[in-house]
PDB file of N, CA and C in Angstrom:
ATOM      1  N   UNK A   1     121.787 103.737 151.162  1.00  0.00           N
ATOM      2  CA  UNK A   1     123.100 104.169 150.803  1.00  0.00           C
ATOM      3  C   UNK A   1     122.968 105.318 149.818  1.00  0.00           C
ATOM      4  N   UNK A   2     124.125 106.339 149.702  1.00  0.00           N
ATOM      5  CA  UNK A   2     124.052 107.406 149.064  1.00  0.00           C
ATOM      6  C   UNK A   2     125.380 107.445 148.567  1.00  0.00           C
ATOM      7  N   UNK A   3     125.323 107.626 147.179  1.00  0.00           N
ATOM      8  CA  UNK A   3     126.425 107.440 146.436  1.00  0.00           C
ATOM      9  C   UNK A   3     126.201 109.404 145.607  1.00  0.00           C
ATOM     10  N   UNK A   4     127.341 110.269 145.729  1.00  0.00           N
ATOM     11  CA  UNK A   4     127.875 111.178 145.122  1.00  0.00           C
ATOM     12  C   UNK A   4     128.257 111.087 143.780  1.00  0.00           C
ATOM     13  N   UNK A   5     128.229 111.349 142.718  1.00  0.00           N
ATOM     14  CA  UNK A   5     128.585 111.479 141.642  1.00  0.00           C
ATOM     15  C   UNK A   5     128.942 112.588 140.726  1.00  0.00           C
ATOM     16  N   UNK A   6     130.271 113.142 140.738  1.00  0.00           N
ATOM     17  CA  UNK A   6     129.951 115.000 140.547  1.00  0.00           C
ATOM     18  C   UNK A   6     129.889 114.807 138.502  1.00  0.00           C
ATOM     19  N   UNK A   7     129.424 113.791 138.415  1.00  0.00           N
ATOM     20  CA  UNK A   7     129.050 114.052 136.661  1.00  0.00           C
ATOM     21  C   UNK A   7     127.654 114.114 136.644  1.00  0.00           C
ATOM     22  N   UNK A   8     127.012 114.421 135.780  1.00  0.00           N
ATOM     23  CA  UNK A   8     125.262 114.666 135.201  1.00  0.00           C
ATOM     24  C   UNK A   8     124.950 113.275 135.009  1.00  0.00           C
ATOM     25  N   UNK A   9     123.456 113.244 135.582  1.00  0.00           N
ATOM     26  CA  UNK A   9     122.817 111.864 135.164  1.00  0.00           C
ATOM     27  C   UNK A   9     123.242 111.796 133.416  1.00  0.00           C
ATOM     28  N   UNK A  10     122.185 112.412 133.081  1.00  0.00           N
ATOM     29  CA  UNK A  10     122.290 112.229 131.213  1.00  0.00           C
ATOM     30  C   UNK A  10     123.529 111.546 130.583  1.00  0.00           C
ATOM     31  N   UNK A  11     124.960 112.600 131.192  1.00  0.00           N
ATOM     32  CA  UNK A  11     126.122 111.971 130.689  1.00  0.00           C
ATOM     33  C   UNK A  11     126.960 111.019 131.235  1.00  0.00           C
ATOM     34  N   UNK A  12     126.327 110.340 131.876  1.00  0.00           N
ATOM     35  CA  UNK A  12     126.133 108.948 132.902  1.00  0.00           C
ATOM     36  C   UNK A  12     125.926 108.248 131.667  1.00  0.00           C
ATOM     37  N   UNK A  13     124.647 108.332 131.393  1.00  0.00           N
ATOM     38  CA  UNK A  13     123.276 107.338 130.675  1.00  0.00           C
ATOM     39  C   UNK A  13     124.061 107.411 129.530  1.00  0.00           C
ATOM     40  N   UNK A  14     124.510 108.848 129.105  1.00  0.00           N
ATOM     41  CA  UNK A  14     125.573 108.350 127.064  1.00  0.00           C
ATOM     42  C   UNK A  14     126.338 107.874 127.376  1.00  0.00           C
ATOM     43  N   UNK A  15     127.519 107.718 128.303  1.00  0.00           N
ATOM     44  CA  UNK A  15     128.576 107.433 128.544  1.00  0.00           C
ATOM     45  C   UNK A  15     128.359 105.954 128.193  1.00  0.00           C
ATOM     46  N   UNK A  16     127.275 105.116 128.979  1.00  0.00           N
ATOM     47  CA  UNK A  16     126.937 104.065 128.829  1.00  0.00           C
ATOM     48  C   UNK A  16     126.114 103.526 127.605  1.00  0.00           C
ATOM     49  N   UNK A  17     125.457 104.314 127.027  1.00  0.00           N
ATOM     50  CA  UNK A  17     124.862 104.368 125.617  1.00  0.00           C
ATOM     51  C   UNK A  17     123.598 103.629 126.267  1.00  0.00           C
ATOM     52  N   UNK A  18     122.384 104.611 126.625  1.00  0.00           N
ATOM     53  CA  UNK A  18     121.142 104.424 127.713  1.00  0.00           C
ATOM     54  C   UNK A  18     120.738 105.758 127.784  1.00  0.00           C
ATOM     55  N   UNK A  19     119.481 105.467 128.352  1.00  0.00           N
ATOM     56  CA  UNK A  19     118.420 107.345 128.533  1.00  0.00           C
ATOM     57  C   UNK A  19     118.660 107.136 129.996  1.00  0.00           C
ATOM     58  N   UNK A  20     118.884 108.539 130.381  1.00  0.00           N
ATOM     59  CA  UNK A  20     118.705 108.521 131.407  1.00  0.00           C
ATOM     60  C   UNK A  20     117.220 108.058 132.522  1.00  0.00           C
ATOM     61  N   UNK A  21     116.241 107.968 132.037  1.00  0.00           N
ATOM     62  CA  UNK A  21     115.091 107.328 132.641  1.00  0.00           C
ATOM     63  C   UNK A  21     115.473 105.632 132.442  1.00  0.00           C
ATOM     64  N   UNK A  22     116.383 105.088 131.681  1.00  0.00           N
ATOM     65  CA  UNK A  22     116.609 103.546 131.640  1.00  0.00           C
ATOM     66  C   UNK A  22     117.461 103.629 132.622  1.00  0.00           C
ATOM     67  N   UNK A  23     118.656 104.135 133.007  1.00  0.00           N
ATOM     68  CA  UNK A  23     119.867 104.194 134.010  1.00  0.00           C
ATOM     69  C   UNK A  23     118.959 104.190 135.286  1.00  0.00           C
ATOM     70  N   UNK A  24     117.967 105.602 135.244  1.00  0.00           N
ATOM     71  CA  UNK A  24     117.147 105.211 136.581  1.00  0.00           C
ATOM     72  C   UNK A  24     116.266 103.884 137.462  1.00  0.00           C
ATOM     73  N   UNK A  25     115.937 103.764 135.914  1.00  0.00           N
ATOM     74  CA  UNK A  25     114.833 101.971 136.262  1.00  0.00           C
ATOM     75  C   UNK A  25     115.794 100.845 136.575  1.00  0.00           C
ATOM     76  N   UNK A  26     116.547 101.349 135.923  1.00  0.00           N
ATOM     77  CA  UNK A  26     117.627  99.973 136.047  1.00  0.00           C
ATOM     78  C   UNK A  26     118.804 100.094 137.336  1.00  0.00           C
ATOM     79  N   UNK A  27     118.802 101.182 138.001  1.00  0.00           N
ATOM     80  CA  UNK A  27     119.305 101.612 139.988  1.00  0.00           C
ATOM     81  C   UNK A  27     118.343 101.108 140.634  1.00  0.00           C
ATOM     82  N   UNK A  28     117.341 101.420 140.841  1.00  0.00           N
ATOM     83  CA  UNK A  28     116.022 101.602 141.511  1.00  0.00           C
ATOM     84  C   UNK A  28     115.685 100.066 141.702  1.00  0.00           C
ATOM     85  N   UNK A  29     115.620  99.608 140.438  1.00  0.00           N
ATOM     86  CA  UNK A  29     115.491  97.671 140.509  1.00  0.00           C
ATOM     87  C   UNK A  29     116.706  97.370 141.394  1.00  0.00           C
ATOM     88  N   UNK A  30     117.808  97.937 141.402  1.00  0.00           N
ATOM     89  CA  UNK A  30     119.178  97.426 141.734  1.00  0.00           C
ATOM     90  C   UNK A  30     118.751  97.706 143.263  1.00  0.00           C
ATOM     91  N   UNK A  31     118.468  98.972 143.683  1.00  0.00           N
ATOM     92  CA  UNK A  31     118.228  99.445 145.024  1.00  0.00           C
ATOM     93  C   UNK A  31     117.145  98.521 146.113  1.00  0.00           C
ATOM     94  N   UNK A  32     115.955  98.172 144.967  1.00  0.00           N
ATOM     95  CA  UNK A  32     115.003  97.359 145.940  1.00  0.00           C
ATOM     96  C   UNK A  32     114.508  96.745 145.140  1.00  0.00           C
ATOM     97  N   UNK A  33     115.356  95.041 145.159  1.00  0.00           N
ATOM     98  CA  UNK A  33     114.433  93.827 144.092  1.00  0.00           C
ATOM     99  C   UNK A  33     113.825  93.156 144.401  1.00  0.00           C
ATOM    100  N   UNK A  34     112.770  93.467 145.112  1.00  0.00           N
ATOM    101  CA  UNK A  34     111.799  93.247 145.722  1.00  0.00           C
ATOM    102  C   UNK A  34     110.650  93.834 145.503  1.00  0.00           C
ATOM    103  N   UNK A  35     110.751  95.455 144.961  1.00  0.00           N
ATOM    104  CA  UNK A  35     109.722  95.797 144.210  1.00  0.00           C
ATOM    105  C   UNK A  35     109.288  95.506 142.791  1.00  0.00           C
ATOM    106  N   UNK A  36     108.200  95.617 142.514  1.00  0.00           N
ATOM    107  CA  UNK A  36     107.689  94.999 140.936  1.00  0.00           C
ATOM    108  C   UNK A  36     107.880  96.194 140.491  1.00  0.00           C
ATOM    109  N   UNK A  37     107.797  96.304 138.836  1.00  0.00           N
ATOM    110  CA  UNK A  37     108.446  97.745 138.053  1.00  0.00           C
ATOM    111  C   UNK A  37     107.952  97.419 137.140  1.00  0.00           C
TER     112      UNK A  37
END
């Protein structure tokens, strides 16, 4: 699945108060929890 988002990762990740490399680890687990991380 492919999700659009016309805001910036980064101001994703403050918005939520997170780095953007945590927002990523924490999709990616969401995307396939099945992989180890």
């Amino acid at each position: 699945m492919e999700i659009t988002v016309p805001v910036a990762w980064a101001e994703i990740a403050a918005r939520i108060g997170t780095t953007p490399e945590t927002l990523s680890r924490r999709l990616g687990a969401f995307a396939d929890p099945g992989k180890e991380r």
